[in-house]
C-alpha atoms as a PDB file:
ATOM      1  CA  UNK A   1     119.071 109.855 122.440  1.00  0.00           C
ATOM      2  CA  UNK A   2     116.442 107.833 123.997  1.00  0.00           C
ATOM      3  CA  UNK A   3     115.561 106.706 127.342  1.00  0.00           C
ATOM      4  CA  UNK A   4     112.925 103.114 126.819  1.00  0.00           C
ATOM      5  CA  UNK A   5     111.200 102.593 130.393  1.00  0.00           C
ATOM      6  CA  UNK A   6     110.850  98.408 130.134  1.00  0.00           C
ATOM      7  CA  UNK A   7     110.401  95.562 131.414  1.00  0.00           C
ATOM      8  CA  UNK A   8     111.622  91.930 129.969  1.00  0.00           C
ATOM      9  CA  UNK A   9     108.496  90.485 127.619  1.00  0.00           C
ATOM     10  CA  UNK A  10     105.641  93.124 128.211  1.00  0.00           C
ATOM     11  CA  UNK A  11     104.507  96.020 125.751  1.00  0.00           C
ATOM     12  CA  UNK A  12     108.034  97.484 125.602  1.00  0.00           C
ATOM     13  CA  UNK A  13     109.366  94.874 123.990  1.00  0.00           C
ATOM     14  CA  UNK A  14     108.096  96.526 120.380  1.00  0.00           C
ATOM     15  CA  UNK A  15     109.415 100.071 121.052  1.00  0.00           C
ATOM     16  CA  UNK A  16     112.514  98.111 121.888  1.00  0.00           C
ATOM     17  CA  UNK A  17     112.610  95.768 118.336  1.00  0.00           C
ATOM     18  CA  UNK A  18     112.005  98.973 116.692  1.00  0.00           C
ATOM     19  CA  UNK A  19     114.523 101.325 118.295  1.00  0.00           C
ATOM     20  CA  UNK A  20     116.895  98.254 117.378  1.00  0.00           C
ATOM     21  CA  UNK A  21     116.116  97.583 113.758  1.00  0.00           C
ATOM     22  CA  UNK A  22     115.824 101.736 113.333  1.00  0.00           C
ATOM     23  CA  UNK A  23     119.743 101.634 114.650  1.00  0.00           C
ATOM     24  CA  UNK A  24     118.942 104.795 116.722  1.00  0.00           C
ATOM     25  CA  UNK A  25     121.018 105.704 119.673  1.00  0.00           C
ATOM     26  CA  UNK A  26     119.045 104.736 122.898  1.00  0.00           C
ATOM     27  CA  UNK A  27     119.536 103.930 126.654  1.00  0.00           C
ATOM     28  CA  UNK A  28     117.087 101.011 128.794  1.00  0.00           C
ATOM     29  CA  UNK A  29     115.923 101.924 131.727  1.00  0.00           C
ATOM     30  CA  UNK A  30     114.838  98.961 133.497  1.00  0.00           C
ATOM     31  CA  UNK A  31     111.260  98.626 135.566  1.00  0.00           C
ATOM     32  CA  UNK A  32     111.209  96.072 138.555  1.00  0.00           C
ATOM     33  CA  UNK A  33     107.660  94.951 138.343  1.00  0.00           C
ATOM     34  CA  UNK A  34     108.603  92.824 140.855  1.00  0.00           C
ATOM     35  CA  UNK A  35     109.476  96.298 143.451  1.00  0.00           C
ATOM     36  CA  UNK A  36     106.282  97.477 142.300  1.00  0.00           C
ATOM     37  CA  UNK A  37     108.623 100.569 140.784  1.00  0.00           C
ATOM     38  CA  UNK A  38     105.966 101.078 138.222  1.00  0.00           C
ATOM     39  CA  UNK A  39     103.578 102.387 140.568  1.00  0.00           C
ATOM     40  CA  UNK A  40     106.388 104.788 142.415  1.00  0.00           C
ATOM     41  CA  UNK A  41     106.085 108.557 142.340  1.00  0.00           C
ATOM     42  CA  UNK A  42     108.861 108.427 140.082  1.00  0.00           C
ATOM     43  CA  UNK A  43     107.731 106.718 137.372  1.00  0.00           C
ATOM     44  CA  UNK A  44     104.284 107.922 137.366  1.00  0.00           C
ATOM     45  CA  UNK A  45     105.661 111.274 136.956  1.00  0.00           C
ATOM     46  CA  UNK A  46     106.112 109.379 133.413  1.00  0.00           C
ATOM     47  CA  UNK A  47     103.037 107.697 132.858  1.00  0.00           C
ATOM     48  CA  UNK A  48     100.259 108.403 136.061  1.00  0.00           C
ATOM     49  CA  UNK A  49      98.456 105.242 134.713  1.00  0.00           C
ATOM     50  CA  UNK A  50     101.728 103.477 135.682  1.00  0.00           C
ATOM     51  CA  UNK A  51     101.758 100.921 132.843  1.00  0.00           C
ATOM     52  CA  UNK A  52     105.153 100.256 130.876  1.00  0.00           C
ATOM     53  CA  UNK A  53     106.590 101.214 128.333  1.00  0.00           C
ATOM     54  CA  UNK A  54     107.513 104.571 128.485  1.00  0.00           C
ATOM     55  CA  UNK A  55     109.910 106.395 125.958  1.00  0.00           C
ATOM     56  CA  UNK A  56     111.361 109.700 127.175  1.00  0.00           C
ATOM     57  CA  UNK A  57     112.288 111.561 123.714  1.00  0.00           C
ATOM     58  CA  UNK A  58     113.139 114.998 124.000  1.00  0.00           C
ATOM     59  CA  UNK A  59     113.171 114.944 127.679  1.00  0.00           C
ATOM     60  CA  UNK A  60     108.937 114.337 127.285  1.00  0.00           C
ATOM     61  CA  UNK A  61     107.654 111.422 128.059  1.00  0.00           C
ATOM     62  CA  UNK A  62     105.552 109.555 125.576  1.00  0.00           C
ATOM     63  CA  UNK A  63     103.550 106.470 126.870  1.00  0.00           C
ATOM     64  CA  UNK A  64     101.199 103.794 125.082  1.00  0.00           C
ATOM     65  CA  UNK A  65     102.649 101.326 123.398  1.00  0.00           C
ATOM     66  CA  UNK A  66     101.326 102.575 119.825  1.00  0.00           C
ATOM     67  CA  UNK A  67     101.891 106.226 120.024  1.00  0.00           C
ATOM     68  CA  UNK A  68     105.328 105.283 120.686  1.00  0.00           C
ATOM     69  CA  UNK A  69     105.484 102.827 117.693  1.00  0.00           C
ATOM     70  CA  UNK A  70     103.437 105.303 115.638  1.00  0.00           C
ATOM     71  CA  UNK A  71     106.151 108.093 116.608  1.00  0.00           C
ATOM     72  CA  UNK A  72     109.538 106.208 115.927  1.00  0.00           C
ATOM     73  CA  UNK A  73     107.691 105.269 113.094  1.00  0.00           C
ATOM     74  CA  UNK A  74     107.039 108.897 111.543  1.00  0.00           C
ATOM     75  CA  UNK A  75     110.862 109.775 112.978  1.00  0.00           C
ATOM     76  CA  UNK A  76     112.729 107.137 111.483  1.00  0.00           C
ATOM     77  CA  UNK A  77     112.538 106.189 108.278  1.00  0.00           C
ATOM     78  CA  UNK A  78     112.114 102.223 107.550  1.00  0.00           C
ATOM     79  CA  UNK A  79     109.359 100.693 109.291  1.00  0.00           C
ATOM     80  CA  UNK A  80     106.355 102.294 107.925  1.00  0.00           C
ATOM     81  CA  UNK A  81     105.872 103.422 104.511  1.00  0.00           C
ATOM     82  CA  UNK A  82     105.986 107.425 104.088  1.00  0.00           C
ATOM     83  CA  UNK A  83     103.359 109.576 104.226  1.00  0.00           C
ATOM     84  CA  UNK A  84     100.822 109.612 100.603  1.00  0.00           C
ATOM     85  CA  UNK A  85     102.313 106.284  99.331  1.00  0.00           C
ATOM     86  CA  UNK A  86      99.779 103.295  99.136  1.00  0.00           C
ATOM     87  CA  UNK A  87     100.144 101.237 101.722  1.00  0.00           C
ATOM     88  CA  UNK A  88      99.982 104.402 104.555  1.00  0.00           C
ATOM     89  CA  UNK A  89      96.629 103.966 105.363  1.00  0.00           C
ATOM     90  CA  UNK A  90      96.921  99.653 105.760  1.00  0.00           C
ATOM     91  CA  UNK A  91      99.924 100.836 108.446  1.00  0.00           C
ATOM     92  CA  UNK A  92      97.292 102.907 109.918  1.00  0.00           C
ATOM     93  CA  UNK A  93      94.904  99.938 109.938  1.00  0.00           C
ATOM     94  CA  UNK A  94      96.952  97.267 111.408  1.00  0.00           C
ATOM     95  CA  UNK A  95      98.827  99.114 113.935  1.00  0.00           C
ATOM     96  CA  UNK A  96      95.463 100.821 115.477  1.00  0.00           C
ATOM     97  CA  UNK A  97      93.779  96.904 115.095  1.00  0.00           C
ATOM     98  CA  UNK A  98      96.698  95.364 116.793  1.00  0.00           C
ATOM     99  CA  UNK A  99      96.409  97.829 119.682  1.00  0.00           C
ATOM    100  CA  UNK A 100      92.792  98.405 120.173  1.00  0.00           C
ATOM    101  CA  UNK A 101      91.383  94.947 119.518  1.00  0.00           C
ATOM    102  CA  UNK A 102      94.539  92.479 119.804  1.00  0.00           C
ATOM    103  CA  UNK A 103      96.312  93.679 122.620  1.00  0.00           C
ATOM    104  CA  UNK A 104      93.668  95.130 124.518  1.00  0.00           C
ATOM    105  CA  UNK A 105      92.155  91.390 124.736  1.00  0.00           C
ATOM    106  CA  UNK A 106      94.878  90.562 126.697  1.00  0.00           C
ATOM    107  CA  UNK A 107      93.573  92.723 129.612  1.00  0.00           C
ATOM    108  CA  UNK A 108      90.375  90.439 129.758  1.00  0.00           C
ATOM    109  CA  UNK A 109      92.777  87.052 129.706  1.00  0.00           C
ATOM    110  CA  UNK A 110      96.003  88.267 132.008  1.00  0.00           C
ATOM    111  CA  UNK A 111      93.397  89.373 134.576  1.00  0.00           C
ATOM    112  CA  UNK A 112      89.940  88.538 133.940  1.00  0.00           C
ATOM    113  CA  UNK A 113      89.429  89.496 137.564  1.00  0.00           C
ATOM    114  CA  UNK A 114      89.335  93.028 136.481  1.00  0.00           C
ATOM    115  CA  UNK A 115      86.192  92.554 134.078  1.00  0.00           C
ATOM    116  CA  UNK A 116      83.494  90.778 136.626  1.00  0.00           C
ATOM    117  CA  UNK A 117      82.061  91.919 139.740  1.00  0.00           C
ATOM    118  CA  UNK A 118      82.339  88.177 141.286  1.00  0.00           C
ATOM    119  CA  UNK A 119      84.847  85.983 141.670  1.00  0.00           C
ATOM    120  CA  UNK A 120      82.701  82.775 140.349  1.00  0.00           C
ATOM    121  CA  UNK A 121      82.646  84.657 136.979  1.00  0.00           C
ATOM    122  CA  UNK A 122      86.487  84.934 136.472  1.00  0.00           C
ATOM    123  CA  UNK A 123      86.545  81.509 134.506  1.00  0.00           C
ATOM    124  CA  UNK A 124      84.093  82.188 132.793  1.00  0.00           C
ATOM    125  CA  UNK A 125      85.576  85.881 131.639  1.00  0.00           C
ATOM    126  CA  UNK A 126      88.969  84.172 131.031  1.00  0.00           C
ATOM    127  CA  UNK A 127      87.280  81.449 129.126  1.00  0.00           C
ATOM    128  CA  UNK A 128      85.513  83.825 126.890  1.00  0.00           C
ATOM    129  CA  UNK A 129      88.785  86.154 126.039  1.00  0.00           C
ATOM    130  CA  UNK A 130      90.495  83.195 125.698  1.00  0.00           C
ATOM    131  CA  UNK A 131      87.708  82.545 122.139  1.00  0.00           C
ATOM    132  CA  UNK A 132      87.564  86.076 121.520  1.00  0.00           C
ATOM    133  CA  UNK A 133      91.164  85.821 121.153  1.00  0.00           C
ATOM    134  CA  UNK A 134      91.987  83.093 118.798  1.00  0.00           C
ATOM    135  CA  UNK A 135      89.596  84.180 116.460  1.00  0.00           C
ATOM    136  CA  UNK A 136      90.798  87.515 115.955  1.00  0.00           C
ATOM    137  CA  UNK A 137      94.200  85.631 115.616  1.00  0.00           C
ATOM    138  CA  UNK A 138      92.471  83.214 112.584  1.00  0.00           C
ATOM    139  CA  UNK A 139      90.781  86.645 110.923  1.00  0.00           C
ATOM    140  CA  UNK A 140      94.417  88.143 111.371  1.00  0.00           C
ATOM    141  CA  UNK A 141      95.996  84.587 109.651  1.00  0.00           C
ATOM    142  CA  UNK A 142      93.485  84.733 106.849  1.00  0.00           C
ATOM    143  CA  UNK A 143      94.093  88.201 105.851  1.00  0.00           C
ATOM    144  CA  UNK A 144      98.213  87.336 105.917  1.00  0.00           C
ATOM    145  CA  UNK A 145      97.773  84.126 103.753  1.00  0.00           C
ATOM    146  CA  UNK A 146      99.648  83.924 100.631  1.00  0.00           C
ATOM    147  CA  UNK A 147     102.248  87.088 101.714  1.00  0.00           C
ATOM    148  CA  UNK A 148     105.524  87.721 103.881  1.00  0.00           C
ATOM    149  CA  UNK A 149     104.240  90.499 105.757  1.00  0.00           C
ATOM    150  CA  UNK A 150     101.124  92.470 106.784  1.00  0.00           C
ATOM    151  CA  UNK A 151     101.697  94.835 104.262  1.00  0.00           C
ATOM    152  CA  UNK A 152     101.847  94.414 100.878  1.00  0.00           C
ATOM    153  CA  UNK A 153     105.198  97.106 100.505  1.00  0.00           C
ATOM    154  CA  UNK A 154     106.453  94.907 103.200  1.00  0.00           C
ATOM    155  CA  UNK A 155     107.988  94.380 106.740  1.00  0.00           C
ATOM    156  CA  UNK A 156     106.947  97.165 108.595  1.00  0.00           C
ATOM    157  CA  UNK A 157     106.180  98.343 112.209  1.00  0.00           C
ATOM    158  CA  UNK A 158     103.022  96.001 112.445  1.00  0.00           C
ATOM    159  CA  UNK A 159     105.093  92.639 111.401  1.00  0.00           C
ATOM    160  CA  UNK A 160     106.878  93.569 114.815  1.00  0.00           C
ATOM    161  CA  UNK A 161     103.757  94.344 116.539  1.00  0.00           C
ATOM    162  CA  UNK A 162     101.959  90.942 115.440  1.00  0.00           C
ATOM    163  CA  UNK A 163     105.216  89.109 116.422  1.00  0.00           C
ATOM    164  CA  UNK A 164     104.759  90.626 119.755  1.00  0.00           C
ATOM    165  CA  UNK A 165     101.118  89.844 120.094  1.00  0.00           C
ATOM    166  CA  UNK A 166     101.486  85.914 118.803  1.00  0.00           C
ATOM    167  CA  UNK A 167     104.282  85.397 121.779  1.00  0.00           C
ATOM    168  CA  UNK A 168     102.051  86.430 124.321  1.00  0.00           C
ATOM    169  CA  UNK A 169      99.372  84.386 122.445  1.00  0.00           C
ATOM    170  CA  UNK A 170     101.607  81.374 123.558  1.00  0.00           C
ATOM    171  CA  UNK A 171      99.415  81.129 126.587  1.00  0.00           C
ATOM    172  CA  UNK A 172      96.155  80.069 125.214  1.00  0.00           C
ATOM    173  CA  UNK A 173      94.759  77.285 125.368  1.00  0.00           C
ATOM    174  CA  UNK A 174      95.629  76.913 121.521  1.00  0.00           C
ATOM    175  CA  UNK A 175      98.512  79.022 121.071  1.00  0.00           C
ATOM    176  CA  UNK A 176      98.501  81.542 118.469  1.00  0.00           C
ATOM    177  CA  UNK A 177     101.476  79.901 117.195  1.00  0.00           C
ATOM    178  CA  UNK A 178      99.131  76.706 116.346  1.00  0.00           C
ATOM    179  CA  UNK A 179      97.623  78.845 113.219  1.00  0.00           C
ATOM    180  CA  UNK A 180     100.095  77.825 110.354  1.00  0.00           C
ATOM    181  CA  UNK A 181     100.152  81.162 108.817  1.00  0.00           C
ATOM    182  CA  UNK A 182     100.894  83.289 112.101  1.00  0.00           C
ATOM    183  CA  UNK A 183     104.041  80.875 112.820  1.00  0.00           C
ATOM    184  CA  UNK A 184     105.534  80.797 109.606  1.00  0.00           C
ATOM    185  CA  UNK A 185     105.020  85.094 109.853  1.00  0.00           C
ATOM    186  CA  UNK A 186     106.571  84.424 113.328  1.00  0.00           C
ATOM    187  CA  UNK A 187     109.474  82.667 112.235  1.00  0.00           C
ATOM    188  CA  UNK A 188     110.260  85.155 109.689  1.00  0.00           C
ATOM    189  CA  UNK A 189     110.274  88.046 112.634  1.00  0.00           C
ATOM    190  CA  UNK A 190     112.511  86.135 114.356  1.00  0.00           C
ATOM    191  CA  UNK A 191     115.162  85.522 111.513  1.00  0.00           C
ATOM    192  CA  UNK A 192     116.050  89.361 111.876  1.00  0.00           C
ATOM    193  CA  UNK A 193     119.308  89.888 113.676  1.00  0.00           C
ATOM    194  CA  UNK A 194     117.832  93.117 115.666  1.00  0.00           C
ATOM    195  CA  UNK A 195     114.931  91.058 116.786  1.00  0.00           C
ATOM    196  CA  UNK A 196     117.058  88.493 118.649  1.00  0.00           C
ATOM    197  CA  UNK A 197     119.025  90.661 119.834  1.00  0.00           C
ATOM    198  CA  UNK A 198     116.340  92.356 121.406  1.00  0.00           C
ATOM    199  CA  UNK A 199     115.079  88.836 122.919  1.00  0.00           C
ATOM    200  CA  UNK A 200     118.555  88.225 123.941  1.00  0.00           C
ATOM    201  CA  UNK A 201     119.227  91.680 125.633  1.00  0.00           C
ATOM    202  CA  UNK A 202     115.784  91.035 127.981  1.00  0.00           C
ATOM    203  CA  UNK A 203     116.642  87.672 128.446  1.00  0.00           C
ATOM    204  CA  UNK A 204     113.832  85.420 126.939  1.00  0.00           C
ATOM    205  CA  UNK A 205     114.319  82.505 126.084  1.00  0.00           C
ATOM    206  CA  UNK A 206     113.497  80.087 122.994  1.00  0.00           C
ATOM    207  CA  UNK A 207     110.925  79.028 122.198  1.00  0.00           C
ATOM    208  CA  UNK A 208     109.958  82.816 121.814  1.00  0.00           C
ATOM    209  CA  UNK A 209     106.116  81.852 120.395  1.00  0.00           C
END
């Protein structure tokens, strides 16, 4: 059994599509952003940078979004190929690009204020995440032209991931969802039964991307 620490439409929301499509036993714990309960002693007991998600497996808390993914990954067979076949080290690749360069962007655009020393910059910050951004999103597009999924064995972890990534992509000035490639991927993510469910079960609402 699980615990998932979440909240509706942040980081969690991959552990969560992959603890669904895995079919594992698990148990939400919600995290009122709003209360501020992710900065309370008791969750930072969890994580002390007080940042969601957090999965509790074996009574230990695990946080960042990609060790988690990484870890169901390695548990549970069926969302990343096994270790010495091909296509290990591209699930290596994406999943380690889609966290350190793709999501980590999103710092500079959710709250550019973070990243400049004066407040007459933060446009200016935002503005420049904002390109930064979409053209990680069209070198990501490129290298998925002309397949299903990231990897050529296909769907996998980082299909989940991406799909993640492109919804909160809806906010840029061009949406992710604008490059042809990403929404067709997108759609795709969202045919699987576990993956609505999962938007269903936090409440978000269509359009997801």
């Amino acid at each position: 059994m699980y615990e998932l620490h979440y909240a509706p439409g942040t980081a969690s929301l991959l552990p969560h599509m992959m603890l669904r499509e895995l079919g594992v036993p698990f148990e939400l714990k919600l995290v009122d952003r709003e209360a501020g309960e992710q900065a309370g002693a008791d969750y930072l007991k969890l994580n002390p940078h007080g940042r969601i998600p957090v999965l509790v497996a074996d009574g230990k808390p695990l946080y960042e979004t990609a060790a988690i993914a990484l870890h169901l990954a390695d548990r549970h067979p069926g969302l990343a190929p096994a270790v010495g076949e091909p296509d290990r080290a591209e699930h290596y690749k994406w999943m380690v690009h889609l966290a350190n360069t793709t999501q980590a962007e999103f710092r500079s655009w959710f709250y550019p204020h973070e990243y400049v020393t004066h407040p007459g910059h933060i446009d200016s910050a935002k503005a420049a995440a904002g390109r930064r951004m979409m053209a990680n999103f069209e070198v990501i597009a490129g290298q998925l032209e002309g397949r299903d999924w990231l990897l050529p064995s296909g769907f996998s972890a980082a299909d989940l991931y991406l799909l993640m990534l492109v919804r909160w992509g809806r906010t840029l000035p061009r949406p992710a969802r604008d490059l042809p490639v990403l929404a067709a991927h997108a759609a795709r993510v969202l045919a699987r039964p576990a993956v609505l469910e999962t938007f269903e079960l936090e409440g978000l609402s269509a359009p997801y991307v």
